[in-house]
Protein backbone atom coordinates (compact mmCIF):
# COMPACT_ATOMS: atom_id res chain seq x y z
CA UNK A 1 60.24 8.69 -101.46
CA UNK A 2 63.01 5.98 -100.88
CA UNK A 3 65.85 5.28 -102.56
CA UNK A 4 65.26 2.29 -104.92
CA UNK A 5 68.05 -0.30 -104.27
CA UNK A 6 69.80 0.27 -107.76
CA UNK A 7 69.84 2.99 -109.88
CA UNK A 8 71.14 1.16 -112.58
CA UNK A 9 68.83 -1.10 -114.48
CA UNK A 10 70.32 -3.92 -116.34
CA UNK A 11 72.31 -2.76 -119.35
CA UNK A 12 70.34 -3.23 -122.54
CA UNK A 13 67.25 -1.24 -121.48
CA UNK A 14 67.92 1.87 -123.14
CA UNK A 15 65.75 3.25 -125.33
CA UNK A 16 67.82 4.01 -128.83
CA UNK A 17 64.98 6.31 -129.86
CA UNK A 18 66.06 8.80 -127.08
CA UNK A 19 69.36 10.76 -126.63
CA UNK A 20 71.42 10.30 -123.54
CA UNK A 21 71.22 12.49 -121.06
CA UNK A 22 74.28 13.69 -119.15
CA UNK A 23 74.33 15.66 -116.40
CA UNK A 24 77.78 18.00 -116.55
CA UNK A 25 77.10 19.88 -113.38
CA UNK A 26 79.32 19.07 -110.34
CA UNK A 27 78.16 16.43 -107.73
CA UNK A 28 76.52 17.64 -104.85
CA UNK A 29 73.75 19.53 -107.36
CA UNK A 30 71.13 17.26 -106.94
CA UNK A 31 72.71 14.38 -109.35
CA UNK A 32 71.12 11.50 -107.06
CA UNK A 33 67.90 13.10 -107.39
CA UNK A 34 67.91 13.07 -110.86
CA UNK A 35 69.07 10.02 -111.25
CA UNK A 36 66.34 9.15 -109.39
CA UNK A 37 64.22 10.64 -111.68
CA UNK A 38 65.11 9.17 -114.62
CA UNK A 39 65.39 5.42 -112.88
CA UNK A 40 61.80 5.40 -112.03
CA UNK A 41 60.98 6.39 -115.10
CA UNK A 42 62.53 3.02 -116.28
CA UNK A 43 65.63 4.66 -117.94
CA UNK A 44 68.58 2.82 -117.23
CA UNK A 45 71.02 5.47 -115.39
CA UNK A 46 75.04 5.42 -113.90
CA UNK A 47 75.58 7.71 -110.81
CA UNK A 48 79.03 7.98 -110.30
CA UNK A 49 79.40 4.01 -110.61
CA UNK A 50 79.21 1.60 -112.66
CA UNK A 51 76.74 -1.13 -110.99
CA UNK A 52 78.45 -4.29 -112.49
CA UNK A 53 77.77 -7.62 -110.88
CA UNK A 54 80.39 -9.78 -109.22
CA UNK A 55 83.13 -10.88 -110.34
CA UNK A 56 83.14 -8.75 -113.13
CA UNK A 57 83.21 -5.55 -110.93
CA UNK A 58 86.88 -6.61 -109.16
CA UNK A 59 88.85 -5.93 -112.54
CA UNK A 60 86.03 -3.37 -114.05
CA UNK A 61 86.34 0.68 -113.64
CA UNK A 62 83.79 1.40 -110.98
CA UNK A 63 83.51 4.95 -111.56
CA UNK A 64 82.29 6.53 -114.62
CA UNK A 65 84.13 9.54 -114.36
CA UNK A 66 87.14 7.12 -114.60
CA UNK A 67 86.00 5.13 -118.18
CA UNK A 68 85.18 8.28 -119.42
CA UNK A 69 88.67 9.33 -119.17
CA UNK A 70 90.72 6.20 -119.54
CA UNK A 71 88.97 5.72 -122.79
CA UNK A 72 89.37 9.17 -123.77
CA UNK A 73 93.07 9.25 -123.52
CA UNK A 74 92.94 5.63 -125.40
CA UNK A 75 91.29 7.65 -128.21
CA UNK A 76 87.83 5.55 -127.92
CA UNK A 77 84.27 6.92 -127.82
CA UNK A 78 83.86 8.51 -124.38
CA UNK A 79 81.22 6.27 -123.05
CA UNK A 80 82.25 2.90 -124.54
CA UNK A 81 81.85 0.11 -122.15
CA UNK A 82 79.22 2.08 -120.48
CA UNK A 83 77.04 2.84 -123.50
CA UNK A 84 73.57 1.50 -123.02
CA UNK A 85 72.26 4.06 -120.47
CA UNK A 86 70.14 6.78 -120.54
CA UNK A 87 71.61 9.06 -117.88
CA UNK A 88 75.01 9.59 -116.85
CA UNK A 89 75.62 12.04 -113.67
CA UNK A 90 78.07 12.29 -110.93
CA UNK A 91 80.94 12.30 -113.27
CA UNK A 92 83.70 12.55 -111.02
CA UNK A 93 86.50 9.71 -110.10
CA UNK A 94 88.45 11.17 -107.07
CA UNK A 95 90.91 8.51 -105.53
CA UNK A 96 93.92 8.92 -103.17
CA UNK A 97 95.96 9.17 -106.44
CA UNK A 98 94.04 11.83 -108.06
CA UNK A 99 91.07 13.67 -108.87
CA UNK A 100 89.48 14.44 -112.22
CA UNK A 101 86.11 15.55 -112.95
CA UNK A 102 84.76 13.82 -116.18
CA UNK A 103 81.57 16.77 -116.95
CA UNK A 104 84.75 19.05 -118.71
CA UNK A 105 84.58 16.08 -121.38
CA UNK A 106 81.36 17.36 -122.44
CA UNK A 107 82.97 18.25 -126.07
CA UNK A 108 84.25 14.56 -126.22
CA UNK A 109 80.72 13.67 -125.30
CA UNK A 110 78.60 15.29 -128.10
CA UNK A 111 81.40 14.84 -130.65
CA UNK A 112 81.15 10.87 -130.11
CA UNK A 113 77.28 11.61 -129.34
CA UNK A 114 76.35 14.02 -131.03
CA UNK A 115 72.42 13.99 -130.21
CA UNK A 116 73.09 14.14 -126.45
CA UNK A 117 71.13 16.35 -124.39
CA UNK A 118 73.56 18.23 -121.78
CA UNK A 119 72.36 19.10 -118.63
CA UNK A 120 73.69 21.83 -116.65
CA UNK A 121 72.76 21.40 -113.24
CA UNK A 122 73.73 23.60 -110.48
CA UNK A 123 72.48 25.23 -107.31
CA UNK A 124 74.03 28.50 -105.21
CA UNK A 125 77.57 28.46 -105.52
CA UNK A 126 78.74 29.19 -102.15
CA UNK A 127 75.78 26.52 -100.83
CA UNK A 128 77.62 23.97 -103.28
CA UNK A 129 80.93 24.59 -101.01
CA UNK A 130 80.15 23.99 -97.93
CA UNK A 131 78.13 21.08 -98.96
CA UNK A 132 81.37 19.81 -100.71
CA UNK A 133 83.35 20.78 -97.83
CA UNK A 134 81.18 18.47 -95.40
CA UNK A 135 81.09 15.41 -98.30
CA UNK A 136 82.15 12.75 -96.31
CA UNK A 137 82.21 14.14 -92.81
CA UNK A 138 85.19 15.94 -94.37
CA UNK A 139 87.35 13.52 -96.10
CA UNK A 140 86.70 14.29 -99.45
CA UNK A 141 88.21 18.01 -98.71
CA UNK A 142 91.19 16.66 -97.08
CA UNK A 143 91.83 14.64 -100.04
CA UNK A 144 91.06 17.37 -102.62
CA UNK A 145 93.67 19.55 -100.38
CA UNK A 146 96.36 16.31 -99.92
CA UNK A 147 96.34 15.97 -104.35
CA UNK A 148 96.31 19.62 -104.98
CA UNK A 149 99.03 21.03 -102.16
CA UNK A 150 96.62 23.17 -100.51
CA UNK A 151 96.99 24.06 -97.34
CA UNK A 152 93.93 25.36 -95.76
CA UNK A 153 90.02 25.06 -96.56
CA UNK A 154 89.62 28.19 -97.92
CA UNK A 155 92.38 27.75 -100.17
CA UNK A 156 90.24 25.19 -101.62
CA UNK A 157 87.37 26.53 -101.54
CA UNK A 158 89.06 29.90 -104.13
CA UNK A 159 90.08 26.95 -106.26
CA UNK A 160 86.53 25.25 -106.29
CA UNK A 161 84.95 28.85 -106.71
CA UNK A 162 87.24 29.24 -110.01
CA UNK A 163 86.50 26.48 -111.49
CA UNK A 164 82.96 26.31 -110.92
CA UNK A 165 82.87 29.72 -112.73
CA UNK A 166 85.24 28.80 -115.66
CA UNK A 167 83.11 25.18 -116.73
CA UNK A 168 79.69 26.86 -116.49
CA UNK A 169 81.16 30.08 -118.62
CA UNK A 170 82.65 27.04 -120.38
CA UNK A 171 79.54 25.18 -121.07
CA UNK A 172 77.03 28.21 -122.54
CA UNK A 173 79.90 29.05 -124.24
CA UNK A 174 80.10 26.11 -126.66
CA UNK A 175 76.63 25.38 -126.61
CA UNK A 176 76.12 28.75 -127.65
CA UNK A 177 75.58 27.24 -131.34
CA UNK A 178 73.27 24.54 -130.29
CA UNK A 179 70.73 25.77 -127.60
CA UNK A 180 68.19 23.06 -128.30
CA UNK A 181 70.69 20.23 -126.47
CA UNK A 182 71.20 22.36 -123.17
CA UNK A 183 69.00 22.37 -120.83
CA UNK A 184 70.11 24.30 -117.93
CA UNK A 185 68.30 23.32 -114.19
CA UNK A 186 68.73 25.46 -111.14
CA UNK A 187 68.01 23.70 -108.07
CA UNK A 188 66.80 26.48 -105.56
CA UNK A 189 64.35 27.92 -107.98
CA UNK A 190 63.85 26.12 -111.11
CA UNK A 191 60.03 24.23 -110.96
CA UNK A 192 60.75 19.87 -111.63
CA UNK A 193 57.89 20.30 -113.67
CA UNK A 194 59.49 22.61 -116.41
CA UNK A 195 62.40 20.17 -116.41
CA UNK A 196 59.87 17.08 -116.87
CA UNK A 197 58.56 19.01 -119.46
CA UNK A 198 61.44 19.85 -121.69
CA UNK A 199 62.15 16.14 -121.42
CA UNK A 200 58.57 15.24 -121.70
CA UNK A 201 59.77 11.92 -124.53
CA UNK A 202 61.02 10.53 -121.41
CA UNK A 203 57.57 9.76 -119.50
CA UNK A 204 59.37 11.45 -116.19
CA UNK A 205 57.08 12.40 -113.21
CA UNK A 206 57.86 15.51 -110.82
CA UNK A 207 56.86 13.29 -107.74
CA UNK A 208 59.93 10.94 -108.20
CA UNK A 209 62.35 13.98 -107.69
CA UNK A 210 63.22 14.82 -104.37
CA UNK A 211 66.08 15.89 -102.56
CA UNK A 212 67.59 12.51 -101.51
CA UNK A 213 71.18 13.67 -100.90
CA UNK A 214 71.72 15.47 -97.81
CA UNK A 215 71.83 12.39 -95.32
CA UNK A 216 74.56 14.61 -93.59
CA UNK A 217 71.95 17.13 -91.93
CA UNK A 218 70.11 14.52 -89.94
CA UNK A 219 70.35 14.37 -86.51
CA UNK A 220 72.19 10.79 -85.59
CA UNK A 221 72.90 9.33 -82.11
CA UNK A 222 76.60 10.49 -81.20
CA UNK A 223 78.09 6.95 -81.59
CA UNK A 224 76.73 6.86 -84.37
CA UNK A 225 77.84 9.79 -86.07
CA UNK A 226 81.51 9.20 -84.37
CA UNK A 227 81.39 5.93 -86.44
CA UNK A 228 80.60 7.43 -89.50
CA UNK A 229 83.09 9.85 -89.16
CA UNK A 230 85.72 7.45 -88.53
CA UNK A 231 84.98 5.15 -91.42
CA UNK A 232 84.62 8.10 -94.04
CA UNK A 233 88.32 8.95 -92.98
CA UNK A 234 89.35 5.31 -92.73
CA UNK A 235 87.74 3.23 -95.14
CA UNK A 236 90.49 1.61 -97.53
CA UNK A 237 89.73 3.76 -101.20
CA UNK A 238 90.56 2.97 -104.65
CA UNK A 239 94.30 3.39 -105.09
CA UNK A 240 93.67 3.39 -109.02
């Protein structure tokens, strides 16, 4: 099933009936799928950035990860400015400046919101490194190991395995007290179907997930991939 072209309807769309839905797994657990999911569903859904048109988007936070926390430390509601969709996923807003990853605001989240529905996606742990460790034919490590003074990959990868461990513990933790607003969804073996159906107010369909995200496993022309390379190491990146 192809991408669709945006998955981020026009804001306005949502649905006030229904709680948001925010996904506070890392990225590379399936968080483009789901958004998927949701989108052709006709939610209106952020992954990772805000879709705002021209020339609003020049002066505009791009990344969601990176409202959520300017308007956090500002002391607003968590998801103002980007209030009117249904899903929120990919929370992180890594730059050459810094990283942060906005799914540890889920307390924020359900204290400004409280009906949300948390999500807890995640997949095989040591699968989810070495996926992260390829993002971006390998510039999104170097950058993670440039902002935190790491020296070597497997450095990185103890500090990735730590905190992986510490937010889910985190997570069941606090929703200990509120099981009916977690819904927890293992990749490798949990069905689509049960998720559809724990979110069955939504009208979502199993055959519009699919596992959309792993465009670095295919086979490409050696030029090609050289290029791709390059630019994913080159490209100029948000400084903010």
């Amino acid at each position: 099933m192809p991408v669709p072209q945006s998955l981020a309807p026009q804001a306005g769309e949502r649905d006030p009936a229904l709680p948001r839905v925010v996904a506070v797994g890392f990225n590379k657990c399936g968080t483009r799928s789901l958004a998927q999911l949701f989108a052709r569903a006709g939610h209106p859904v952020v992954h990772h950035k805000l879709r705002s048109s021209w020339p609003s988007r020049l002066w505009k936070p791009r990344r969601i990860g990176r409202l959520m926390r300017r308007n956090v430390e500002a002391g607003r509601p968590v998801f103002l400015g980007a209030e009117d969709y249904i899903f929120y996923g990919d929370l992180i807003d890594s730059s050459a400046q810094g990283s942060f990853d906005a799914n540890t605001l889920y307390k924020h989240i359900l204290t400004d919101y409280p009906d949300t529905i948390l999500l807890l996606n995640w997949r095989d742990r040591e699968d989810w490194i070495r996926s992260r460790l390829r993002h971006g034919h390998g510039e999104f490590a170097a950058r993670e190991r440039r902002l935190r003074g790491l020296a070597g990959r497997q450095e990185l990868a103890d500090v990735w395995r730590r905190e992986w461990d510490q937010h889910l513990a985190a997570v069941r933790a606090f929703m200990a007290s509120r099981p009916q607003q977690l819904i927890e969804f293992q990749l490798d073996h949990d069905a689509i179907d049960d998720l559809v159906q724990r979110l069955s107010a939504y009208g979502l369909r199993p055959e519009h997930f699919g596992d959309i995200g792993r465009s670095r496993d295919r086979q490409l022309p050696a030029p090609l991939a050289l290029a791709k390379r390059w630019w994913s190491h080159h490209r100029p990146r948000s400084q903010g």
